[in-house]
PDB file of N, CA and C in Angstrom:
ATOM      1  N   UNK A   1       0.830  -1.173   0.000  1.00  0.00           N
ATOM      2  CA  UNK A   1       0.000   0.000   0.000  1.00  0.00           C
ATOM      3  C   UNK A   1       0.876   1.239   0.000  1.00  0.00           C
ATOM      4  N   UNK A   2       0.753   2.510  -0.651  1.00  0.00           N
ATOM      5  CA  UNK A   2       1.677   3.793  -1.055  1.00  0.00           C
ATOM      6  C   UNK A   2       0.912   4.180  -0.033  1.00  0.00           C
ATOM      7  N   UNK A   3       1.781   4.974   0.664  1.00  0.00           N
ATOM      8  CA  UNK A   3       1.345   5.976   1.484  1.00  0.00           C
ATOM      9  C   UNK A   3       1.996   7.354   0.953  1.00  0.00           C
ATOM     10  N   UNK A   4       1.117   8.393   1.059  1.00  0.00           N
ATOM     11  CA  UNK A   4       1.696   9.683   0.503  1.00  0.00           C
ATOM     12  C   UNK A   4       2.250  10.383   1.494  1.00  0.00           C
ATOM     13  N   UNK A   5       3.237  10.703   1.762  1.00  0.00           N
ATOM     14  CA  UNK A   5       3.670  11.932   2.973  1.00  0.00           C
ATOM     15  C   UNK A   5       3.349  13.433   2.592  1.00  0.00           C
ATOM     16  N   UNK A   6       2.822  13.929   3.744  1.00  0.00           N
ATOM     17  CA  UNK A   6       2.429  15.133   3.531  1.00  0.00           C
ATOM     18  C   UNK A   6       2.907  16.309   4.165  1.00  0.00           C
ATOM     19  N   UNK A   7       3.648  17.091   3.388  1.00  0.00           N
ATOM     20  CA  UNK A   7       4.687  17.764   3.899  1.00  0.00           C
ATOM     21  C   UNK A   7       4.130  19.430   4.660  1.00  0.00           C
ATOM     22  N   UNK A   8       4.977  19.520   5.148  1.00  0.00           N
ATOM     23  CA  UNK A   8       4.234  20.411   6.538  1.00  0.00           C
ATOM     24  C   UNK A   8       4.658  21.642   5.846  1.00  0.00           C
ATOM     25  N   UNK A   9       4.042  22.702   5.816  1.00  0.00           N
ATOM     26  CA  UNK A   9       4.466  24.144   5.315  1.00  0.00           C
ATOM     27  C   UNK A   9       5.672  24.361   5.902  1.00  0.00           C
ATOM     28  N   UNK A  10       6.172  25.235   5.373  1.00  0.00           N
ATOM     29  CA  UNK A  10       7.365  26.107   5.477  1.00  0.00           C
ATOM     30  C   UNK A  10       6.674  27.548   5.538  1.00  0.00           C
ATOM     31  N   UNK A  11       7.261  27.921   6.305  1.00  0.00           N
ATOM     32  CA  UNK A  11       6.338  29.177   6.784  1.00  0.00           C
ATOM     33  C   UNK A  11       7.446  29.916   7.039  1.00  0.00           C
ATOM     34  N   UNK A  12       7.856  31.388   6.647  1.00  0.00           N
ATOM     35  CA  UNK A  12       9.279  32.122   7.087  1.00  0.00           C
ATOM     36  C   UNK A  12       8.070  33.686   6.996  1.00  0.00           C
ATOM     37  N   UNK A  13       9.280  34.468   8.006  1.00  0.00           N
ATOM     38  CA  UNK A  13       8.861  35.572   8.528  1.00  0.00           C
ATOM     39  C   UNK A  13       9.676  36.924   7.725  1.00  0.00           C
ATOM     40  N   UNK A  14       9.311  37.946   6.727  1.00  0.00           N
ATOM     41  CA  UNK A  14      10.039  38.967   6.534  1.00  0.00           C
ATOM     42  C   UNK A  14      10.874  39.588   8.138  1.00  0.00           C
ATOM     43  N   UNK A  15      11.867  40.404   7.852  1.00  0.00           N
ATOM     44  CA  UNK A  15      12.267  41.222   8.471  1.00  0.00           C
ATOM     45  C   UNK A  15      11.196  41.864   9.051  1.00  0.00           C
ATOM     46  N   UNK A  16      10.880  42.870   8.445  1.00  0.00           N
ATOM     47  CA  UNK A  16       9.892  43.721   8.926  1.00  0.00           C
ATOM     48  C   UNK A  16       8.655  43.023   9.542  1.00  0.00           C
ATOM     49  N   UNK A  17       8.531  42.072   9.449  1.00  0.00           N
ATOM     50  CA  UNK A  17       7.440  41.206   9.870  1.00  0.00           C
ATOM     51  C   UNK A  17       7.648  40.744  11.241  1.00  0.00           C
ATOM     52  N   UNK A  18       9.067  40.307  11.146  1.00  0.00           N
ATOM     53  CA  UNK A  18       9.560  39.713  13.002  1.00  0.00           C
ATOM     54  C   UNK A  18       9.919  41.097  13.813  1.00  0.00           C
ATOM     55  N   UNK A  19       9.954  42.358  13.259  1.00  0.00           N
ATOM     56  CA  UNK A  19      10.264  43.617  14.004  1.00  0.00           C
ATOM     57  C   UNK A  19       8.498  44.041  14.572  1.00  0.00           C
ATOM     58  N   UNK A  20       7.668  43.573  13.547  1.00  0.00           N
ATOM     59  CA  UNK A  20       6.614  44.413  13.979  1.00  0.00           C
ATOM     60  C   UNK A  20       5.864  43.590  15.391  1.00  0.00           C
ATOM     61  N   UNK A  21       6.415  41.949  14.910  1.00  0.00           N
ATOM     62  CA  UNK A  21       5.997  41.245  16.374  1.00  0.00           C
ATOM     63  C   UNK A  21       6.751  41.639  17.273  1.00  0.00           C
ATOM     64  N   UNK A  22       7.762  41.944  17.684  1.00  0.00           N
ATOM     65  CA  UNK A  22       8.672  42.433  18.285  1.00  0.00           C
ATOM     66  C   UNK A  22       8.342  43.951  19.008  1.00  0.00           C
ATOM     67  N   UNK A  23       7.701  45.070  18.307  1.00  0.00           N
ATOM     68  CA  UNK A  23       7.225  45.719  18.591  1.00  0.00           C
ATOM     69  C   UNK A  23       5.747  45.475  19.191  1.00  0.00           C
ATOM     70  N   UNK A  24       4.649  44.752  18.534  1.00  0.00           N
ATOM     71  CA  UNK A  24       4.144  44.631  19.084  1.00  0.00           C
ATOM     72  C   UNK A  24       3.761  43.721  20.476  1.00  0.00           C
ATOM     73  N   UNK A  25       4.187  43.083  21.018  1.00  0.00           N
ATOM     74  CA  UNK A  25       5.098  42.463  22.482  1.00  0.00           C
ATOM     75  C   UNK A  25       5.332  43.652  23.478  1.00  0.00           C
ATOM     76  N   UNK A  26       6.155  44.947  22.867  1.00  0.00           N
ATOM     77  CA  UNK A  26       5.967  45.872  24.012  1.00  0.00           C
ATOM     78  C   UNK A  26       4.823  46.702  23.741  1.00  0.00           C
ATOM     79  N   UNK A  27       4.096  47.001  22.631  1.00  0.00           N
ATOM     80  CA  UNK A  27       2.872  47.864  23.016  1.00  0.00           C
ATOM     81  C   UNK A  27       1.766  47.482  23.409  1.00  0.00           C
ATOM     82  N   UNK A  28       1.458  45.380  23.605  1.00  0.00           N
ATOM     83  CA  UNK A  28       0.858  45.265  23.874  1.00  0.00           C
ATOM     84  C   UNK A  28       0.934  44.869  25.570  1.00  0.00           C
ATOM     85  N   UNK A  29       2.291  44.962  25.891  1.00  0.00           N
ATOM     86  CA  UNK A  29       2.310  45.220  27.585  1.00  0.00           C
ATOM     87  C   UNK A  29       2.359  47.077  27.721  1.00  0.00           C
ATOM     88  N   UNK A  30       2.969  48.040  27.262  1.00  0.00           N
ATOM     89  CA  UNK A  30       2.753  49.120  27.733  1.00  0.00           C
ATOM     90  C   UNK A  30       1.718  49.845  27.501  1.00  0.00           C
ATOM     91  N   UNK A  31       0.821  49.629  26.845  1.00  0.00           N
ATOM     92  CA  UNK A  31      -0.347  49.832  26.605  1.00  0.00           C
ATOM     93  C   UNK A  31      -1.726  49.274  26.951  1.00  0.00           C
ATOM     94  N   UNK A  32      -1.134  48.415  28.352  1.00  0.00           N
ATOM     95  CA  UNK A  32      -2.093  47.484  28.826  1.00  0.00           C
ATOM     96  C   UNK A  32      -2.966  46.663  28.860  1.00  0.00           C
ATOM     97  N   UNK A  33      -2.731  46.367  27.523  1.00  0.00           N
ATOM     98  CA  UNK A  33      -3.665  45.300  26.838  1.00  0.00           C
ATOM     99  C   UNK A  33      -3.294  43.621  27.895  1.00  0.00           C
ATOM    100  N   UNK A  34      -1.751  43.605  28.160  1.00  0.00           N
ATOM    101  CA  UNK A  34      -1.658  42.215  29.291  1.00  0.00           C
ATOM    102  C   UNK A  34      -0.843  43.198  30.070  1.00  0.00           C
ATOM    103  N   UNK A  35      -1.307  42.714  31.110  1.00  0.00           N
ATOM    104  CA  UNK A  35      -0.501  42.871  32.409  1.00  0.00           C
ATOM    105  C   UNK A  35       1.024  42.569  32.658  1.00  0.00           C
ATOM    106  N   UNK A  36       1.649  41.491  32.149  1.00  0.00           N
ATOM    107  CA  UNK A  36       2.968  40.842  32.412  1.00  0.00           C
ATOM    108  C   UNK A  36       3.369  40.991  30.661  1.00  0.00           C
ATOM    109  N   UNK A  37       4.735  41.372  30.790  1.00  0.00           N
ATOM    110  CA  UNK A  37       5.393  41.203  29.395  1.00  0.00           C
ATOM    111  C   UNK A  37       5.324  39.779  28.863  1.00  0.00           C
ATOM    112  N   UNK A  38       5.309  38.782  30.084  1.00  0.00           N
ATOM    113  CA  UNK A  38       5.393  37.323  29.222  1.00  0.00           C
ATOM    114  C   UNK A  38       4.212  36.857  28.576  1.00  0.00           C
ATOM    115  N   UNK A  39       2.987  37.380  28.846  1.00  0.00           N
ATOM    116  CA  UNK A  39       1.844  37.444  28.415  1.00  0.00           C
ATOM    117  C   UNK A  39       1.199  37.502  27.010  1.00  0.00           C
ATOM    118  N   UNK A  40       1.945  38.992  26.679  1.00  0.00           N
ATOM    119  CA  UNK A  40       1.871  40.008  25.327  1.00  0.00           C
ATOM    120  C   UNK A  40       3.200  38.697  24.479  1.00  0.00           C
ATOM    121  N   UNK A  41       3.933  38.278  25.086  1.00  0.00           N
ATOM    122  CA  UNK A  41       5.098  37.560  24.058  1.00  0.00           C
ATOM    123  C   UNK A  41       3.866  36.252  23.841  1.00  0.00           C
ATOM    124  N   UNK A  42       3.394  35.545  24.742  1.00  0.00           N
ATOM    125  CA  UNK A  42       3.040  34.418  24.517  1.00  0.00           C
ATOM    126  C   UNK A  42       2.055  34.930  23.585  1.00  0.00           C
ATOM    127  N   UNK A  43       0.834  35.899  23.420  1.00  0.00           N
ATOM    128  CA  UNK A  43       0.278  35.948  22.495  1.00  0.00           C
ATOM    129  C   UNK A  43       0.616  36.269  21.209  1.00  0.00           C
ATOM    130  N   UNK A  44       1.579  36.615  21.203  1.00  0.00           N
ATOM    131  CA  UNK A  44       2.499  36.941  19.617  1.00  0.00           C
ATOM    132  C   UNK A  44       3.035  35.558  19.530  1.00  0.00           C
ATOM    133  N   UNK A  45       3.610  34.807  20.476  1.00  0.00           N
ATOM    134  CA  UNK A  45       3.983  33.144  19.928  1.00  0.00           C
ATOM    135  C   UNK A  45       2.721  32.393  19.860  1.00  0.00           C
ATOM    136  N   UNK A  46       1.491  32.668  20.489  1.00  0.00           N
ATOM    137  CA  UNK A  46       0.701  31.838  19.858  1.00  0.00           C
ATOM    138  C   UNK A  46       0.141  32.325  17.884  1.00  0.00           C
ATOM    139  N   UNK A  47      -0.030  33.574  18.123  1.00  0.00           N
ATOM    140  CA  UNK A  47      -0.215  33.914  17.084  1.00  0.00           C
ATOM    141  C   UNK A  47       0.369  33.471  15.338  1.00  0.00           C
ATOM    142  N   UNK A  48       2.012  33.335  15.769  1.00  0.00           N
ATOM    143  CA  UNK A  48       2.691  32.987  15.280  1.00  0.00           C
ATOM    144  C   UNK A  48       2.800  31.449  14.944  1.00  0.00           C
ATOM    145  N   UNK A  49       2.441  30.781  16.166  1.00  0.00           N
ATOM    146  CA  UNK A  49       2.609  28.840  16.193  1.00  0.00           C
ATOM    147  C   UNK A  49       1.041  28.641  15.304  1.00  0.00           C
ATOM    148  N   UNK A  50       0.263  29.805  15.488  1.00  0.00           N
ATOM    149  CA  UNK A  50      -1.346  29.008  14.578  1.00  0.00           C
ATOM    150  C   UNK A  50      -1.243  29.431  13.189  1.00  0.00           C
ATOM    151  N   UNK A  51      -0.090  30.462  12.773  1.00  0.00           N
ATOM    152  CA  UNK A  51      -0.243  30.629  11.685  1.00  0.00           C
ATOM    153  C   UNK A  51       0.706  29.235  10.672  1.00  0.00           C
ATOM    154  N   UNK A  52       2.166  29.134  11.650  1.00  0.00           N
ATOM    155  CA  UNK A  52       2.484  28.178  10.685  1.00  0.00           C
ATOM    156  C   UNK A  52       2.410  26.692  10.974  1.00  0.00           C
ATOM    157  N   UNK A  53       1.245  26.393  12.328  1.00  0.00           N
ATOM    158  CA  UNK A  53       0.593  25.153  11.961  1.00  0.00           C
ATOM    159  C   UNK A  53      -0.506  25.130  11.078  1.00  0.00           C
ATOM    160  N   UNK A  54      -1.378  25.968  10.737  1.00  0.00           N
ATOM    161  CA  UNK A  54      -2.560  26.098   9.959  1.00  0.00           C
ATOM    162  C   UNK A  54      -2.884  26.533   8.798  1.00  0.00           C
ATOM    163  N   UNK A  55      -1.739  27.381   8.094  1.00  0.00           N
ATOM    164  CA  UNK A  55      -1.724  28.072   7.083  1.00  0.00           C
ATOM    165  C   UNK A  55      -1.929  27.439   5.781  1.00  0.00           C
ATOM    166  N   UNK A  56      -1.778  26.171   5.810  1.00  0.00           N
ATOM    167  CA  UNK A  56      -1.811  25.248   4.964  1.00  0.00           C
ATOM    168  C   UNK A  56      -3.652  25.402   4.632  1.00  0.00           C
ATOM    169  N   UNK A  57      -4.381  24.987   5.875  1.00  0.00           N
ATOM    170  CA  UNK A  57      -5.572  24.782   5.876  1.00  0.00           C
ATOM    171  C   UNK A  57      -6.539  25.669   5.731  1.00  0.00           C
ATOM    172  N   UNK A  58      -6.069  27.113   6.053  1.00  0.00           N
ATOM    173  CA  UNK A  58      -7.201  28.323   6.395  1.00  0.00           C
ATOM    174  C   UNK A  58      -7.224  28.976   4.808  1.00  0.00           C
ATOM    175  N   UNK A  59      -8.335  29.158   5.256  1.00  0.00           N
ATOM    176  CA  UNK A  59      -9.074  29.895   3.499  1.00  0.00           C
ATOM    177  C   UNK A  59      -8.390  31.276   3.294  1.00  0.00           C
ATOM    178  N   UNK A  60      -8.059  31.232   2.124  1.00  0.00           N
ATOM    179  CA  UNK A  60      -6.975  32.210   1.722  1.00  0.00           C
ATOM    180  C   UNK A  60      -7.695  32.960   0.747  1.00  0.00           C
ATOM    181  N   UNK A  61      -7.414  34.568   0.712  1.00  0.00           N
ATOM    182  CA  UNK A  61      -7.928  35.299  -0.005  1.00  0.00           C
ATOM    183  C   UNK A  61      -7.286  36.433  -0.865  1.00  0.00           C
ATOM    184  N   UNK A  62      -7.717  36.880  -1.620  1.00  0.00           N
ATOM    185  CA  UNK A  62      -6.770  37.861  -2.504  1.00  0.00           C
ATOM    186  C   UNK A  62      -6.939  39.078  -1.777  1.00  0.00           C
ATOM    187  N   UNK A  63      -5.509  39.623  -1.685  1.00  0.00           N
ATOM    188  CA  UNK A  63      -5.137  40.743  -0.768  1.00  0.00           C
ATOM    189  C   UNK A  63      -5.843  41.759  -1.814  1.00  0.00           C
ATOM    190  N   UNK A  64      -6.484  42.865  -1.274  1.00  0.00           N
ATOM    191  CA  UNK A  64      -7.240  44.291  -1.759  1.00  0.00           C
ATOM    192  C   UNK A  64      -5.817  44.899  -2.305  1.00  0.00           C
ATOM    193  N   UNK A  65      -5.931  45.662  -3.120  1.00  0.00           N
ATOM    194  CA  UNK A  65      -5.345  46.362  -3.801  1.00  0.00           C
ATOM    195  C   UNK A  65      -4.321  47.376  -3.004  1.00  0.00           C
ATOM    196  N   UNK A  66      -5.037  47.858  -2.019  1.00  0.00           N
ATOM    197  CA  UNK A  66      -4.420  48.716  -1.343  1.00  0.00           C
ATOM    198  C   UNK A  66      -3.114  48.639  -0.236  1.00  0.00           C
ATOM    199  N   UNK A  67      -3.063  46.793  -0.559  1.00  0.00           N
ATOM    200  CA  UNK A  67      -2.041  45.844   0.333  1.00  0.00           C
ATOM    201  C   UNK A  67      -0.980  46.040  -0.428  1.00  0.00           C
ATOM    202  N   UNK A  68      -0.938  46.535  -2.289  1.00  0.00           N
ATOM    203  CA  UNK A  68       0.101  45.833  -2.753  1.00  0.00           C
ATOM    204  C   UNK A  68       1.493  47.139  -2.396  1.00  0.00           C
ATOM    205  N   UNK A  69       1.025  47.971  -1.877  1.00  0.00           N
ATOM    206  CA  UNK A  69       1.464  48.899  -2.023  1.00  0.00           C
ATOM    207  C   UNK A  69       3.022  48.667  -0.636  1.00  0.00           C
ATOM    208  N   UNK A  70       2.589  46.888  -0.431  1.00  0.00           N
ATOM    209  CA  UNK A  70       3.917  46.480   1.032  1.00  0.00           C
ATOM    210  C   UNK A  70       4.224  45.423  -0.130  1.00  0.00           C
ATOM    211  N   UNK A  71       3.265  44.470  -0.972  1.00  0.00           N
ATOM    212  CA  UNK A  71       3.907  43.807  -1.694  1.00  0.00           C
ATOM    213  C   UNK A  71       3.072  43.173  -3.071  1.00  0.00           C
ATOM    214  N   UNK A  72       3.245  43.340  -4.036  1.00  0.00           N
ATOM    215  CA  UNK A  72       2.403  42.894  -4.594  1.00  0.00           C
ATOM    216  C   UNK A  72       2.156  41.258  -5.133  1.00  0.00           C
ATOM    217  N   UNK A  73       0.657  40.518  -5.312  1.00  0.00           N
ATOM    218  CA  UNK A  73       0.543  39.493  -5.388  1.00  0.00           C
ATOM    219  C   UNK A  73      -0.395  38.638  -4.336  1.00  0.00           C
ATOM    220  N   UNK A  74      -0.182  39.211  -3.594  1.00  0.00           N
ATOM    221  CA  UNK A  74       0.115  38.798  -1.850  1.00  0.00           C
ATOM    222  C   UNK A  74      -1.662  37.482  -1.191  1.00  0.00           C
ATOM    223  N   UNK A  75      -1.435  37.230  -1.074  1.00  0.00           N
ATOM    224  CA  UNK A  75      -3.128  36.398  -0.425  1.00  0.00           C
ATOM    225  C   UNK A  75      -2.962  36.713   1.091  1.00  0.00           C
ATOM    226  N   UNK A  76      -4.429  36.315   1.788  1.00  0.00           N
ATOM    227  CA  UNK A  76      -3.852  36.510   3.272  1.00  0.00           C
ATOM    228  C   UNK A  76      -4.395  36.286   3.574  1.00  0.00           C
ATOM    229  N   UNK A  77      -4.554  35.620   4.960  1.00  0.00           N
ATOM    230  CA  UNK A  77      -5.241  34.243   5.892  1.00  0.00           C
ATOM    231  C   UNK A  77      -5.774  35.522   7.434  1.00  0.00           C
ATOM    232  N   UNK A  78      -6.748  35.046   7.880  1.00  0.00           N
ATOM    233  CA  UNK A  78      -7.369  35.458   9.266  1.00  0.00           C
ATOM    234  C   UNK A  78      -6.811  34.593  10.128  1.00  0.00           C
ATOM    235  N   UNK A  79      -6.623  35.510  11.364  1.00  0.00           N
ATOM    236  CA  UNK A  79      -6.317  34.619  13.067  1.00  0.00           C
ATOM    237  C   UNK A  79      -7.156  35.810  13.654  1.00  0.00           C
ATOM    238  N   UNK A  80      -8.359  35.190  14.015  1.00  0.00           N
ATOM    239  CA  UNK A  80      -9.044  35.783  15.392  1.00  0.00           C
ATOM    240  C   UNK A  80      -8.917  34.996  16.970  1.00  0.00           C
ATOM    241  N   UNK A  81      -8.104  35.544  17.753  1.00  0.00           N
ATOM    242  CA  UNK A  81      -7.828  35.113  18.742  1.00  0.00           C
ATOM    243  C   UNK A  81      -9.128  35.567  19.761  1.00  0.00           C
ATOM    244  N   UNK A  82      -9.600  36.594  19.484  1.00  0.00           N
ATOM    245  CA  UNK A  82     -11.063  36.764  20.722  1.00  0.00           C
ATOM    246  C   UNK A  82     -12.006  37.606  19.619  1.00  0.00           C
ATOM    247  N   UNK A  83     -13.265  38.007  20.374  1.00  0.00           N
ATOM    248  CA  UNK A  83     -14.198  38.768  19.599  1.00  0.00           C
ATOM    249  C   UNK A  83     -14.014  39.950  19.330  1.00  0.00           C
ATOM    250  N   UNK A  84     -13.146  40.464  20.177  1.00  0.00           N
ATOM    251  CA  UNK A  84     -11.948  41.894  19.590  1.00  0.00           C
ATOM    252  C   UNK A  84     -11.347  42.259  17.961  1.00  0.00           C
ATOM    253  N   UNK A  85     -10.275  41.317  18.031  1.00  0.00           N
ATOM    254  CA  UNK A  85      -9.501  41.740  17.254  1.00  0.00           C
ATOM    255  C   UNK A  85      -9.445  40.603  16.496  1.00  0.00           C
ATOM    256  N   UNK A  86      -9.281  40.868  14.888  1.00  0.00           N
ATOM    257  CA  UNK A  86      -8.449  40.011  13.791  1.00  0.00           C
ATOM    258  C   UNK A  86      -7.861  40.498  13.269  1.00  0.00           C
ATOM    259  N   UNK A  87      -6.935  39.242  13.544  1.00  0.00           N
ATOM    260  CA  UNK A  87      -5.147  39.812  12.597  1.00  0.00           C
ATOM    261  C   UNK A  87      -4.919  39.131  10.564  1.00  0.00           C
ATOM    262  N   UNK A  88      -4.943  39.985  10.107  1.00  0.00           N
ATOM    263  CA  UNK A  88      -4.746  39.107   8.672  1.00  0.00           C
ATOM    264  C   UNK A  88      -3.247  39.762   8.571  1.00  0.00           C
ATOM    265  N   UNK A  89      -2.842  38.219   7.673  1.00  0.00           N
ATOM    266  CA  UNK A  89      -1.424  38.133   7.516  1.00  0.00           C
ATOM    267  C   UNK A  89      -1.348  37.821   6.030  1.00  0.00           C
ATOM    268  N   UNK A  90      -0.664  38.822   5.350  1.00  0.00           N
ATOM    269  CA  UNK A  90      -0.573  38.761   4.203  1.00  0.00           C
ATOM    270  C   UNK A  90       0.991  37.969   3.668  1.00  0.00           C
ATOM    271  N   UNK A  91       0.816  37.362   2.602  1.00  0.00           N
ATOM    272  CA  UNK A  91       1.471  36.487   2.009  1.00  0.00           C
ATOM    273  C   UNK A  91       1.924  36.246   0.569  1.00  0.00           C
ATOM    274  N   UNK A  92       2.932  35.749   0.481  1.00  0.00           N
ATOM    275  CA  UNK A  92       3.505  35.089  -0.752  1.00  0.00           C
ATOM    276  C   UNK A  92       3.687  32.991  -0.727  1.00  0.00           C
ATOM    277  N   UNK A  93       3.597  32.625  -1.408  1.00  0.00           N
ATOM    278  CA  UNK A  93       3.279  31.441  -1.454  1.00  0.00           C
ATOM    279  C   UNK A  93       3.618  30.837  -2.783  1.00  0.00           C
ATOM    280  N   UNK A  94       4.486  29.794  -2.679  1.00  0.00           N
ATOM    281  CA  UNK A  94       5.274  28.982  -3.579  1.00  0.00           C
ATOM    282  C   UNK A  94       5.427  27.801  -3.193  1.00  0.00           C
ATOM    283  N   UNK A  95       3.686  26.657  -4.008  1.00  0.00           N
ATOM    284  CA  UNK A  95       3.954  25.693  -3.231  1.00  0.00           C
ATOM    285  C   UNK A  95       3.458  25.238  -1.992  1.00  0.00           C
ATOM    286  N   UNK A  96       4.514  24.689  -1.311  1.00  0.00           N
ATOM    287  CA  UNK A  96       4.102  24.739   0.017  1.00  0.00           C
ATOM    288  C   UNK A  96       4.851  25.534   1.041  1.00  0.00           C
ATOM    289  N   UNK A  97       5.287  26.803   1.044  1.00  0.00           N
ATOM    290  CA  UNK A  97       6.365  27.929   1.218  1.00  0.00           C
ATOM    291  C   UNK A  97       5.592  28.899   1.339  1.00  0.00           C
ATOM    292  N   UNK A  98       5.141  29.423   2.377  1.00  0.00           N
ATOM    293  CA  UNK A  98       5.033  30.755   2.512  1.00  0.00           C
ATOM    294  C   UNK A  98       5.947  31.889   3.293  1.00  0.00           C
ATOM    295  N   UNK A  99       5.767  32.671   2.943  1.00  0.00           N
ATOM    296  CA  UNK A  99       6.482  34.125   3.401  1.00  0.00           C
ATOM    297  C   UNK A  99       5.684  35.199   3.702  1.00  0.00           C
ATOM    298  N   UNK A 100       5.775  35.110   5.109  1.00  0.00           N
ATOM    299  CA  UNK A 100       4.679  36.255   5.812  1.00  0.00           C
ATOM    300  C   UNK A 100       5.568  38.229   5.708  1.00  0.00           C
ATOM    301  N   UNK A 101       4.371  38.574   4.532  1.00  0.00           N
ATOM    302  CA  UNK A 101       5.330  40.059   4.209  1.00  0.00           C
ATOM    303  C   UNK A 101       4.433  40.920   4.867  1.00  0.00           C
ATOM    304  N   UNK A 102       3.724  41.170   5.061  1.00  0.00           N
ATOM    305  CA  UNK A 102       2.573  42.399   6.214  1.00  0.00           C
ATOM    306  C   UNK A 102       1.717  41.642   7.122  1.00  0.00           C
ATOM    307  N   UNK A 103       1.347  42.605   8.210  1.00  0.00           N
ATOM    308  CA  UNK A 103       0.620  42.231   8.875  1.00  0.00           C
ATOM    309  C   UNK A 103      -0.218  43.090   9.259  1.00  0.00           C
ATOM    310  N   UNK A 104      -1.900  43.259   9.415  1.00  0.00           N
ATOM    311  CA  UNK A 104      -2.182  44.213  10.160  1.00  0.00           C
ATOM    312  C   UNK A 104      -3.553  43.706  11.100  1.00  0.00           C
ATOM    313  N   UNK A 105      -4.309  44.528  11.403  1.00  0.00           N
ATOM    314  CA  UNK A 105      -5.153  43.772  12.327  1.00  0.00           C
ATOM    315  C   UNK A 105      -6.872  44.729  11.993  1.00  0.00           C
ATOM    316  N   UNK A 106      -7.756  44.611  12.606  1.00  0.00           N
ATOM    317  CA  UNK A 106      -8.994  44.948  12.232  1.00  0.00           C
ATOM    318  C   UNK A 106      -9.004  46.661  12.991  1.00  0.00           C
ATOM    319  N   UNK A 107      -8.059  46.907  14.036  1.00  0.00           N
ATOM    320  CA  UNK A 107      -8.283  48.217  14.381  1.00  0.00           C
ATOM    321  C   UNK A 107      -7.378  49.030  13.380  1.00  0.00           C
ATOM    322  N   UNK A 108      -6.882  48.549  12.592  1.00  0.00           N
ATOM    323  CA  UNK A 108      -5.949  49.460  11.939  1.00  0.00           C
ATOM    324  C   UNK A 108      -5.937  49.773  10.854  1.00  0.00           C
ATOM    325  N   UNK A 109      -6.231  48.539  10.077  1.00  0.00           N
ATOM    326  CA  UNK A 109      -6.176  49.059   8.448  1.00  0.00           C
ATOM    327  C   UNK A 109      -8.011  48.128   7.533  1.00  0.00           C
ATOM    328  N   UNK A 110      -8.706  47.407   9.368  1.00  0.00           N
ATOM    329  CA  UNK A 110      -9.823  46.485   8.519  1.00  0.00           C
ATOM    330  C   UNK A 110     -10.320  46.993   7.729  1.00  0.00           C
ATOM    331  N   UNK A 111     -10.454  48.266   7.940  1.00  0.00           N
ATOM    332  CA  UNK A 111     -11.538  48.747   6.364  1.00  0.00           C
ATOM    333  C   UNK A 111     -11.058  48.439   5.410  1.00  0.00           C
ATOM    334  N   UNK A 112      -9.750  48.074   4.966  1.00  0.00           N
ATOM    335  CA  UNK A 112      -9.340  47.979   3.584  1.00  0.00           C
ATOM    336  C   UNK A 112      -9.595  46.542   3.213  1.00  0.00           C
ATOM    337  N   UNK A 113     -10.329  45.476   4.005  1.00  0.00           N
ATOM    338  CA  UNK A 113     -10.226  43.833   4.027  1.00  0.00           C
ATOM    339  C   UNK A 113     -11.795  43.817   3.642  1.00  0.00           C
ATOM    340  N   UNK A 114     -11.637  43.135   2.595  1.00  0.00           N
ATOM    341  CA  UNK A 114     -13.076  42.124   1.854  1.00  0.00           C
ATOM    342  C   UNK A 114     -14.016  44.120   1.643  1.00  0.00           C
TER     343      UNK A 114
END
């Protein structure tokens, strides 16, 4: 019997992409969104661990026009972590290879999404 192996994404982070998690980690402790800095990190590592366990699976959409202007081409997947906020993460994709090039979230740029 063939069994097919099924290969796990490759998921890599722009520069500017690991600076903005990075930044966001301290604005979301100095700005009191968590209480403890380890808090605001763990939600940027969860954020991060669901995108490149799942990215494979989550419904992907063509980035609005007004995205291309960080990269053009780009598709981009939803992570809603509470009834607050969603983060879409825009992308390049080759395969089974993605490359996370923007990020933004629903308080910031949602009007420009769907």
């Amino acid at each position: 019997m063939h069994s097919e192996t099924i290969k796990k994404p490759i998921v890599q982070f722009t520069d500017n992409v690991n600076f903005y998690f990075d930044e966001l980690i301290e604005t979301l402790f100095w700005q009191d969104y968590f209480g403890f800095p380890d808090s605001a990190f763990q939600y940027v590592l969860d954020m991060k661990n669901y995108i490149e366990t799942n990215i494979a699976n989550l419904p992907k959409y063509p980035a609005p026009l007004y995205f291309s202007k960080y990269q053009t081409g780009m598709k981009y997947v939803v992570y809603q972590p509470n009834n607050r906020t969603a983060w879409y993460l825009f992308f390049l994709q080759e395969d089974n290879k993605y490359l996370i090039c923007y990020i933004t979230n629903n308080h910031f740029e949602g009007q420009f999404i769907r």
